[in-house]
PDB file of N, CA and C in Angstrom:
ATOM      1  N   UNK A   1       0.838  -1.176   0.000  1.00  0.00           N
ATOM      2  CA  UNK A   1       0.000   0.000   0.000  1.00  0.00           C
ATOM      3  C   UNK A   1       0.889   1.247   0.000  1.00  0.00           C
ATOM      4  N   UNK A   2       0.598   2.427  -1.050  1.00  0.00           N
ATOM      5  CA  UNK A   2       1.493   3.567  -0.909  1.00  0.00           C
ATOM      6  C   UNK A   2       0.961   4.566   0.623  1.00  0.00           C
ATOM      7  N   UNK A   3       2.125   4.629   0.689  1.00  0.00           N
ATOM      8  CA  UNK A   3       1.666   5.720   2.284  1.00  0.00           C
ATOM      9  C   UNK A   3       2.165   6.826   1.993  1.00  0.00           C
ATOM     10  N   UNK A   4       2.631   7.337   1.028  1.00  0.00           N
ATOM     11  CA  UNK A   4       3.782   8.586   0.596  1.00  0.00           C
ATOM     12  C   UNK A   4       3.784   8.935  -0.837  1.00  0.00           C
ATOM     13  N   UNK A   5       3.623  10.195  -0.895  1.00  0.00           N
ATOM     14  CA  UNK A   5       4.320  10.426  -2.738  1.00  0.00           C
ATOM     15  C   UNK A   5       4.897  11.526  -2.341  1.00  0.00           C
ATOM     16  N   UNK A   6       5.490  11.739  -3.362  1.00  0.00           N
ATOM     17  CA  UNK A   6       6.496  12.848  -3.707  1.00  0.00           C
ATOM     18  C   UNK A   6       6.125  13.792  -4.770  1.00  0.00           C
ATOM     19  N   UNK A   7       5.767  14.566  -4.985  1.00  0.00           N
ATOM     20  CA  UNK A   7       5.650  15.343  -6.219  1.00  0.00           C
ATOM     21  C   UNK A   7       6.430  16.343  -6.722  1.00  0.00           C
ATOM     22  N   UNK A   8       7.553  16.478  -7.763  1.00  0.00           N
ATOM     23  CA  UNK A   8       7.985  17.140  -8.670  1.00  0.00           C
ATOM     24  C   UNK A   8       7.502  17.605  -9.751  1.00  0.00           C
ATOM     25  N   UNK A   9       6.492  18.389 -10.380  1.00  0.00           N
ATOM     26  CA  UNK A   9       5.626  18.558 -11.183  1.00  0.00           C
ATOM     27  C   UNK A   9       5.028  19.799 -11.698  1.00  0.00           C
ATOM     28  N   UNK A  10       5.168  20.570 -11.957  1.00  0.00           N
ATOM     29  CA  UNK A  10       3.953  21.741 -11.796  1.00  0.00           C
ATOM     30  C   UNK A  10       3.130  21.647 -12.226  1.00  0.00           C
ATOM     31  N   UNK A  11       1.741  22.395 -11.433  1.00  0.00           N
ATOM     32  CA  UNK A  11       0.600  22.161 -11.717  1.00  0.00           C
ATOM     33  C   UNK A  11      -0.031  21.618 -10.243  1.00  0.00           C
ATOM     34  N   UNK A  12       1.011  20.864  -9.945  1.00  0.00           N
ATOM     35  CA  UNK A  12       0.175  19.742  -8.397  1.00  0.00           C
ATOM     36  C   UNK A  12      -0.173  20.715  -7.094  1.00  0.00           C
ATOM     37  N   UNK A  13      -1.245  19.829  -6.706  1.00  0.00           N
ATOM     38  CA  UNK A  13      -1.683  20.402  -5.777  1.00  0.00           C
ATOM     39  C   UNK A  13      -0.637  20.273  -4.446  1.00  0.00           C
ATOM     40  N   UNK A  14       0.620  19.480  -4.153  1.00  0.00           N
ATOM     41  CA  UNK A  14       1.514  19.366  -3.219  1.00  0.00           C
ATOM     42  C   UNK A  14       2.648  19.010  -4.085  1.00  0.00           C
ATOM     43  N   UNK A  15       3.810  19.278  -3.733  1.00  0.00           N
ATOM     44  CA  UNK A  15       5.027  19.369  -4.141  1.00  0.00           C
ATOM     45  C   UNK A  15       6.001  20.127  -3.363  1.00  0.00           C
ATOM     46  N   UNK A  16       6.811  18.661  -2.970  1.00  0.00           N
ATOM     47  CA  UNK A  16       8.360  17.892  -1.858  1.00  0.00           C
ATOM     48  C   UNK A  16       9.206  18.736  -2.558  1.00  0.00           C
ATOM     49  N   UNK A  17      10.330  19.673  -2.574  1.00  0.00           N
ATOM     50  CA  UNK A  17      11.165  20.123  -2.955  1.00  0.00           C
ATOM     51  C   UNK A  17      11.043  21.184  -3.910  1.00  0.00           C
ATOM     52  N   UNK A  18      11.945  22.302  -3.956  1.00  0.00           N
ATOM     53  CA  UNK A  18      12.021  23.513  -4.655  1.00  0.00           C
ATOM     54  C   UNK A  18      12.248  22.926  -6.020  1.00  0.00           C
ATOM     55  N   UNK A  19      13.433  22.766  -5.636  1.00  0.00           N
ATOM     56  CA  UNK A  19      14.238  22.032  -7.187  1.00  0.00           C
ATOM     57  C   UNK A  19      14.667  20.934  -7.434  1.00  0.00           C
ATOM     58  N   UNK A  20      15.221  20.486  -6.345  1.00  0.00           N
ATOM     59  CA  UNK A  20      15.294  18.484  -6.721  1.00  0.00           C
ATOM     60  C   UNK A  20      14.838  17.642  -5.192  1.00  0.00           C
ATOM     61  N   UNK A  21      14.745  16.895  -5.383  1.00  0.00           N
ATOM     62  CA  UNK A  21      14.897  15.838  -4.044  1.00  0.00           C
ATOM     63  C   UNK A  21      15.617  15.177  -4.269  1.00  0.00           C
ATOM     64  N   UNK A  22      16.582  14.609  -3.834  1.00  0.00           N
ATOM     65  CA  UNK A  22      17.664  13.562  -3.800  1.00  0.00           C
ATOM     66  C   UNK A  22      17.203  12.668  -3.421  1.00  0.00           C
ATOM     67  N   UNK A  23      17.973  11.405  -3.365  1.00  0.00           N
ATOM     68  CA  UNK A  23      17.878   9.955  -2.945  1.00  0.00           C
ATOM     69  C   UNK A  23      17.845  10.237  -1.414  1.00  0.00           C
ATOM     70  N   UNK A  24      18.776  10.759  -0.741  1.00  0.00           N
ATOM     71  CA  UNK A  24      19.140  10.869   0.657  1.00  0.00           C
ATOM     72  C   UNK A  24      18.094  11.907   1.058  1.00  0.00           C
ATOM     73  N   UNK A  25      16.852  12.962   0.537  1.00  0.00           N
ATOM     74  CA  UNK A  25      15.886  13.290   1.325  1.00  0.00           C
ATOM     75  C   UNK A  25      14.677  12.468   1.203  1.00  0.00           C
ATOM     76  N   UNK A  26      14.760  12.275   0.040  1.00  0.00           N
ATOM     77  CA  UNK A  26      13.710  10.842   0.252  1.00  0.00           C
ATOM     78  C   UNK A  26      13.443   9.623   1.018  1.00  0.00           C
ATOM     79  N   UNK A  27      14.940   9.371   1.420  1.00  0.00           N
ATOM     80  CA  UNK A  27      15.020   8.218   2.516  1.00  0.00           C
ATOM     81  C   UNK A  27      15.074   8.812   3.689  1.00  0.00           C
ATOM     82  N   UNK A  28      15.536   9.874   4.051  1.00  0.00           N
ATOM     83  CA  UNK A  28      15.303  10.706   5.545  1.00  0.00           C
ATOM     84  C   UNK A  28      13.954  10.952   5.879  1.00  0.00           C
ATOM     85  N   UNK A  29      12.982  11.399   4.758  1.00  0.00           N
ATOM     86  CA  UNK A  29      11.407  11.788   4.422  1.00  0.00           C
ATOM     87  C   UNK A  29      10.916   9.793   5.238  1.00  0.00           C
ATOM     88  N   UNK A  30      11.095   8.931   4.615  1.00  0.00           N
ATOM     89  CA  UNK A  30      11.102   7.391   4.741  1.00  0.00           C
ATOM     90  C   UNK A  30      10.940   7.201   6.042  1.00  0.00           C
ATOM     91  N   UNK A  31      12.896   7.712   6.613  1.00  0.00           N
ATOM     92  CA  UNK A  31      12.915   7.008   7.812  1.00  0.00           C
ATOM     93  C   UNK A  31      11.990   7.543   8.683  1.00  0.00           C
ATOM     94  N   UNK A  32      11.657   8.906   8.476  1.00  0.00           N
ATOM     95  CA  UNK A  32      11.392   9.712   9.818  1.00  0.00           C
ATOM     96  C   UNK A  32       9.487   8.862   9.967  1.00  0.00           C
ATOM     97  N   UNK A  33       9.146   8.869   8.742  1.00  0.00           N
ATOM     98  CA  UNK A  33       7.596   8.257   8.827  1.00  0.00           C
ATOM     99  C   UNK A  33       7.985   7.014   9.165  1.00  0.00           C
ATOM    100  N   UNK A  34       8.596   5.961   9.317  1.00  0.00           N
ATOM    101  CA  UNK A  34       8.711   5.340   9.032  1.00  0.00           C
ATOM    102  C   UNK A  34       8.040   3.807   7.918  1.00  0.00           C
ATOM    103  N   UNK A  35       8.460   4.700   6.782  1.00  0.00           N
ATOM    104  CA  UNK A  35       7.865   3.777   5.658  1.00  0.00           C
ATOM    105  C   UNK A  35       8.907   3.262   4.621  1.00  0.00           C
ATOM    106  N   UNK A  36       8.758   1.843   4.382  1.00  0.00           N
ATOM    107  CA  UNK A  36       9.623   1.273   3.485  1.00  0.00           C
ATOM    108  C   UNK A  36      10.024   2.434   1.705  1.00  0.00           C
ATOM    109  N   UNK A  37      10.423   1.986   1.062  1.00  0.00           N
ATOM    110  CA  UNK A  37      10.783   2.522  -0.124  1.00  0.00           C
ATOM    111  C   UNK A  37       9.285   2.045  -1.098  1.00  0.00           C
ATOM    112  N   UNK A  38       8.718   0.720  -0.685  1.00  0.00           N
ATOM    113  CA  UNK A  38       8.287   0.567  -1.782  1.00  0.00           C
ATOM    114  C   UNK A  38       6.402   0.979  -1.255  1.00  0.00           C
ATOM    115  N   UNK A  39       7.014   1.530   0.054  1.00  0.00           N
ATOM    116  CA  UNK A  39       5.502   2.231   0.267  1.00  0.00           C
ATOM    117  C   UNK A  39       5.251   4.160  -0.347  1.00  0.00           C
ATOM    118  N   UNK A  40       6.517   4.120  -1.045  1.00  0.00           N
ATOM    119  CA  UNK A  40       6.374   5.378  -1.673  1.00  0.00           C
ATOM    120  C   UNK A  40       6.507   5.346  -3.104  1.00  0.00           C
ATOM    121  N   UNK A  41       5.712   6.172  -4.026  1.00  0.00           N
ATOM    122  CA  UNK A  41       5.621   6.714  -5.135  1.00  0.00           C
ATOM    123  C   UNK A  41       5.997   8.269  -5.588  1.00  0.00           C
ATOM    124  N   UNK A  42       6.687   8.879  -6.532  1.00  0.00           N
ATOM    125  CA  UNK A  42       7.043   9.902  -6.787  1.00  0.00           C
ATOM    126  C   UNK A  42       6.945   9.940  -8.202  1.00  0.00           C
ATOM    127  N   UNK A  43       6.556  11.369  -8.724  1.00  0.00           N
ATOM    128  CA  UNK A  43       6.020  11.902 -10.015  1.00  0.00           C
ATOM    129  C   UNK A  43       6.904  12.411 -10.490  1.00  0.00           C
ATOM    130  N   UNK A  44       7.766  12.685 -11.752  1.00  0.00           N
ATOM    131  CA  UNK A  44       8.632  13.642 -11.910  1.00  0.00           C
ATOM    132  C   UNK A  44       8.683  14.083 -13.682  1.00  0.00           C
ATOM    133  N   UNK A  45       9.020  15.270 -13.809  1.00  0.00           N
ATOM    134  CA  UNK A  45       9.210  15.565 -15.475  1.00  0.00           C
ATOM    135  C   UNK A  45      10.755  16.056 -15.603  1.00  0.00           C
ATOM    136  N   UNK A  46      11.328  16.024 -14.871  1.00  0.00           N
ATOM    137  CA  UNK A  46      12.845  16.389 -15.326  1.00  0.00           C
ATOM    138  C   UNK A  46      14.374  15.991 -15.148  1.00  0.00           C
ATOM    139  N   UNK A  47      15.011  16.328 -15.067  1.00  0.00           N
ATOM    140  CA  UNK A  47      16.448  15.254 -15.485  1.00  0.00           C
ATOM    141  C   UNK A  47      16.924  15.690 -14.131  1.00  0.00           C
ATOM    142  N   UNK A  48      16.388  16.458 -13.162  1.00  0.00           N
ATOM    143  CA  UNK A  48      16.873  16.252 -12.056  1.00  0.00           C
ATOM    144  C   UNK A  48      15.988  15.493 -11.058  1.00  0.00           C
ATOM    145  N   UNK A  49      14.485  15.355 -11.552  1.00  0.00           N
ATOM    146  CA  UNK A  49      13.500  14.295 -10.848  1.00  0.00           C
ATOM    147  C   UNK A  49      14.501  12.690 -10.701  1.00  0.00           C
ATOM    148  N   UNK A  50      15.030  12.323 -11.796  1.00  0.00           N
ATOM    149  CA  UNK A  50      15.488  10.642 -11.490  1.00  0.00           C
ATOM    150  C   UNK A  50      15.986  10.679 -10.383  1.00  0.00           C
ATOM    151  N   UNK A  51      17.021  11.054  -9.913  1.00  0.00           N
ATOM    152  CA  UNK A  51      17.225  10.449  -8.015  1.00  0.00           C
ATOM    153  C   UNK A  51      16.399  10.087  -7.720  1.00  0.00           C
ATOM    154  N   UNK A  52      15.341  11.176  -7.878  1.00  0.00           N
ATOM    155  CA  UNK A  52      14.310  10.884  -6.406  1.00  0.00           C
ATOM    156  C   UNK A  52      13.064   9.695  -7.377  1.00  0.00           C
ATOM    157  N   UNK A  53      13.050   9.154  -8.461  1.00  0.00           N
ATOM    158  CA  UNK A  53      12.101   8.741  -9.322  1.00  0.00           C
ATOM    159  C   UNK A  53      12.535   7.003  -8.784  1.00  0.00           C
ATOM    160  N   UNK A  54      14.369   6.810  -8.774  1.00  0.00           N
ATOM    161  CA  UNK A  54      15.075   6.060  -8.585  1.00  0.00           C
ATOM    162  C   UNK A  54      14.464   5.720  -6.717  1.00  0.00           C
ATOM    163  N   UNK A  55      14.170   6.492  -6.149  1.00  0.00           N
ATOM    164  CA  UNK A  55      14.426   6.151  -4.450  1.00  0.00           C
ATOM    165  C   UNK A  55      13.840   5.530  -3.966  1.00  0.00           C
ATOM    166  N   UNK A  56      12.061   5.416  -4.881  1.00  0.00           N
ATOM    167  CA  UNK A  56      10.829   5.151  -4.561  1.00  0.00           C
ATOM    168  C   UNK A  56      10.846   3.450  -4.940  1.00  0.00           C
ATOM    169  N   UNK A  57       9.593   3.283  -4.234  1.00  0.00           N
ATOM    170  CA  UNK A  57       9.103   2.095  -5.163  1.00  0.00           C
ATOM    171  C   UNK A  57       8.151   2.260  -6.231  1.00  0.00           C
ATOM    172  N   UNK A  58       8.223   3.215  -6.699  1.00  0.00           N
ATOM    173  CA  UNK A  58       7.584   3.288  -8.223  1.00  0.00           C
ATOM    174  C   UNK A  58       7.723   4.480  -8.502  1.00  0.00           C
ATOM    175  N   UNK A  59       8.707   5.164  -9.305  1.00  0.00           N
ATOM    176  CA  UNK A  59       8.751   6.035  -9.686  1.00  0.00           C
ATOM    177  C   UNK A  59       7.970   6.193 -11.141  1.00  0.00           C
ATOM    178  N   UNK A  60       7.251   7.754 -11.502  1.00  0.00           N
ATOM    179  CA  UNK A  60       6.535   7.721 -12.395  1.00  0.00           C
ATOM    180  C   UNK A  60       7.080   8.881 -13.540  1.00  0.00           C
ATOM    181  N   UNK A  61       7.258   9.316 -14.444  1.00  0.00           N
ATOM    182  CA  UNK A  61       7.473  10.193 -15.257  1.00  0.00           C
ATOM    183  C   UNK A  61       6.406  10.982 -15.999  1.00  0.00           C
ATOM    184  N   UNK A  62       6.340  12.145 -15.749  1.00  0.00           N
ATOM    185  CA  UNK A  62       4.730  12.829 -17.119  1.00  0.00           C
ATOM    186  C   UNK A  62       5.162  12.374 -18.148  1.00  0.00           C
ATOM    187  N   UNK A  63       3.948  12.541 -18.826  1.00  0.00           N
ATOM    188  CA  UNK A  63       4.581  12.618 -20.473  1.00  0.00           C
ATOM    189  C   UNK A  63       5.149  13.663 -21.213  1.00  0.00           C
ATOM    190  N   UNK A  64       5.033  14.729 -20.336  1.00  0.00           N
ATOM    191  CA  UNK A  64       6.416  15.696 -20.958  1.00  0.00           C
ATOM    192  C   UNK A  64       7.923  15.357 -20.740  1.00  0.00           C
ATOM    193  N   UNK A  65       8.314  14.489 -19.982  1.00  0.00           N
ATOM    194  CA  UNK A  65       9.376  14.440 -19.491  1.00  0.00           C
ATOM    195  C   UNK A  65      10.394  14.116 -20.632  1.00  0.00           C
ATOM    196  N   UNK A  66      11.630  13.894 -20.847  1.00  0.00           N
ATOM    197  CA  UNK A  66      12.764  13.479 -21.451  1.00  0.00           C
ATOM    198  C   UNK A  66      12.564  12.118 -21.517  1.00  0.00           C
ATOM    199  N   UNK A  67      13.218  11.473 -22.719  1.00  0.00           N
ATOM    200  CA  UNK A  67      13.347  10.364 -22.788  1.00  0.00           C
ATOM    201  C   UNK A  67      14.179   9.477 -21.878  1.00  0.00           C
ATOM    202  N   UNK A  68      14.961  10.076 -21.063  1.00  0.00           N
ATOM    203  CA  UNK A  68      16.237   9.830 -20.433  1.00  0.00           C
ATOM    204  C   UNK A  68      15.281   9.585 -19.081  1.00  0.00           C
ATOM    205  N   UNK A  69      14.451  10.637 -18.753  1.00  0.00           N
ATOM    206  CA  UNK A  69      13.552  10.185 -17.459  1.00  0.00           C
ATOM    207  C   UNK A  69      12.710   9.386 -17.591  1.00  0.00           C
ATOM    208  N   UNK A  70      11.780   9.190 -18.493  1.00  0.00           N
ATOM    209  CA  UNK A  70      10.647   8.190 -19.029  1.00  0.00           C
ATOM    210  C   UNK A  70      11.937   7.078 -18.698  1.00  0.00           C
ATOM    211  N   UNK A  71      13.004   6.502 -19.328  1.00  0.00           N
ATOM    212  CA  UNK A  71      13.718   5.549 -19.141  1.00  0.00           C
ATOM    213  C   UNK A  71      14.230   4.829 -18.063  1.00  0.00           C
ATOM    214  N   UNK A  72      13.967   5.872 -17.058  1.00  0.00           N
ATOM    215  CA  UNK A  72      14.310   5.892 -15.367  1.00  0.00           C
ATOM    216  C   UNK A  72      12.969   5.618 -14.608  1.00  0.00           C
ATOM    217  N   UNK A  73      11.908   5.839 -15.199  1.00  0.00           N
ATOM    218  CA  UNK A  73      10.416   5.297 -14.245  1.00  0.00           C
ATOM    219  C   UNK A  73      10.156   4.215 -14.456  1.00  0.00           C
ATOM    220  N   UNK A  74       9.568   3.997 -13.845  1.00  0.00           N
ATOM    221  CA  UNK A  74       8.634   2.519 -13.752  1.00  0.00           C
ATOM    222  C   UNK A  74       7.490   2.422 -14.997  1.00  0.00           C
ATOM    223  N   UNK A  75       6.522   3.509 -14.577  1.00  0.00           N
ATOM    224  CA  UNK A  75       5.268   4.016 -15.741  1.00  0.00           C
ATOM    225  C   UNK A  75       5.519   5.066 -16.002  1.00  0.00           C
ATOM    226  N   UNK A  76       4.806   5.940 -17.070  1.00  0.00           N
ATOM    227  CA  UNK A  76       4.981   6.995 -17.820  1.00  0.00           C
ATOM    228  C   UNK A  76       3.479   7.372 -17.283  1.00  0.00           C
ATOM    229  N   UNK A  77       3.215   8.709 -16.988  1.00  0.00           N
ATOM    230  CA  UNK A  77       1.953   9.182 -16.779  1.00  0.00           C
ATOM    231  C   UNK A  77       1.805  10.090 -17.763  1.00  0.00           C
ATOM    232  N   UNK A  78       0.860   9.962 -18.724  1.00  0.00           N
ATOM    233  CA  UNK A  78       0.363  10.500 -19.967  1.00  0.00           C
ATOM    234  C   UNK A  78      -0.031  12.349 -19.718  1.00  0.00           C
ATOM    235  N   UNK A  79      -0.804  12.348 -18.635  1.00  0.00           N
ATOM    236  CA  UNK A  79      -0.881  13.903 -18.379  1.00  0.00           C
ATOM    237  C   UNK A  79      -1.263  13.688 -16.849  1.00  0.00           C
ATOM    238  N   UNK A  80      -1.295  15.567 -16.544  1.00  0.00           N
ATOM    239  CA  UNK A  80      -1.812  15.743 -15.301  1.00  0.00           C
ATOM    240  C   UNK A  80      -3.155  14.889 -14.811  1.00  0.00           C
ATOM    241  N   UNK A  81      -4.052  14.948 -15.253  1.00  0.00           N
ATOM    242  CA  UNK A  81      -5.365  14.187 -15.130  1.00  0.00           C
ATOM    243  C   UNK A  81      -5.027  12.653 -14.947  1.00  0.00           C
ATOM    244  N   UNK A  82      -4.427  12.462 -15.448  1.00  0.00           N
ATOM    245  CA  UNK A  82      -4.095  11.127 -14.790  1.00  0.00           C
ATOM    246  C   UNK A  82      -3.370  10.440 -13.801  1.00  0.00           C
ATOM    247  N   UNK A  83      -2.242  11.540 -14.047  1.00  0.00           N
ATOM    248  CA  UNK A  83      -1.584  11.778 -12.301  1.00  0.00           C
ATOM    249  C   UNK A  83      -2.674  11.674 -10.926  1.00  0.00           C
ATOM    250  N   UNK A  84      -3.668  12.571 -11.603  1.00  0.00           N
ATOM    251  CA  UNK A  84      -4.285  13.398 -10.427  1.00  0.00           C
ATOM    252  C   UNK A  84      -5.440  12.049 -10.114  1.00  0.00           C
ATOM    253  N   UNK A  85      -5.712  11.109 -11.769  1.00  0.00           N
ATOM    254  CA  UNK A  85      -6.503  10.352 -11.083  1.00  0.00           C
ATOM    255  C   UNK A  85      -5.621   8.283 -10.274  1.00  0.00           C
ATOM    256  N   UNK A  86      -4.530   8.302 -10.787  1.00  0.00           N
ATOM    257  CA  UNK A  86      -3.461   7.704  -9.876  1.00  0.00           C
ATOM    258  C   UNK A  86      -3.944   8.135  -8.243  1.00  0.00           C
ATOM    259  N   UNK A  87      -3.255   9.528  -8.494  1.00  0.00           N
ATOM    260  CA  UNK A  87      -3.100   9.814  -7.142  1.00  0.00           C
ATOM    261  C   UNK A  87      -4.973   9.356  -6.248  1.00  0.00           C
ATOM    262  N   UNK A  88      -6.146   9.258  -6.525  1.00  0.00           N
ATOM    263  CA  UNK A  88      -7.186   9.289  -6.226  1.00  0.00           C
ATOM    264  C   UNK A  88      -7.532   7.612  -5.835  1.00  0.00           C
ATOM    265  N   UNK A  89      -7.097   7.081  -6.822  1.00  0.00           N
ATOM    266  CA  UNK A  89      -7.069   5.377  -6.463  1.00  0.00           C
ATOM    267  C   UNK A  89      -6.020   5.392  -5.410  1.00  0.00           C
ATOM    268  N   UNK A  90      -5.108   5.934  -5.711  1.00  0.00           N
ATOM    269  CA  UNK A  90      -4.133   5.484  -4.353  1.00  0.00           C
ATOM    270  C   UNK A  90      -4.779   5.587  -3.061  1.00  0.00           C
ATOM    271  N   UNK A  91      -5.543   7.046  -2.795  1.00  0.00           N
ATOM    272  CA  UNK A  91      -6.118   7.390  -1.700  1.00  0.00           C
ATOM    273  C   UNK A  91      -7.422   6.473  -0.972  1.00  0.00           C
ATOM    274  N   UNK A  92      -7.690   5.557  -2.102  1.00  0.00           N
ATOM    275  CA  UNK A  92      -8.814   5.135  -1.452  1.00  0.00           C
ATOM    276  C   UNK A  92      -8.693   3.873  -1.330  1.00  0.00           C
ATOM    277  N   UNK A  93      -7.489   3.250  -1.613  1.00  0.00           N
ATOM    278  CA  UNK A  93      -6.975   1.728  -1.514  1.00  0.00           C
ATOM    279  C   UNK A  93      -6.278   1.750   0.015  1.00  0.00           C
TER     280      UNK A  93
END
């Protein structure tokens, strides 16, 4: 079950970091809740999102993103609306 996301994105209604999140705030973010890696998900569109796309247990990419990040997620999220409806199943599972 996800207990955590991360959002790198604009547009979102919450969003973890100015400009990047690293691997090492993501796992500090982890320890302090204490939640595994693969109880978190993170959204990202840019070439500094992969750390943190990498930290999760499912990292996701928009479909604006670079090919280089799409290559680094798990799934590709086609647009915001679908992010937003991800994020909605998550909430109610």
């Amino acid at each position: 079950m996800i207990k955590i996301a991360f959002f790198d994105v604009d547009g979102t209604l919450l969003r973890l970091g100015h400009k990047e999140l690293s691997a090492n705030t993501v796992a500090a973010v982890l320890r302090h809740y204490g939640f595994s890696k693969d109880e978190a998900i993170a959204f990202g569109d840019g070439h500094n999102d992969i750390e943190m796309l990498e930290a999760v247990g499912m990292g996701i990419a928009m479909g604006n993103a670079k090919d280089e990040v799409k290559a680094k997620a798990d799934f590709v999220c086609k647009s915001v609306e679908m992010m937003e409806y991800i994020i909605t199943v998550l909430k109610t599972n």
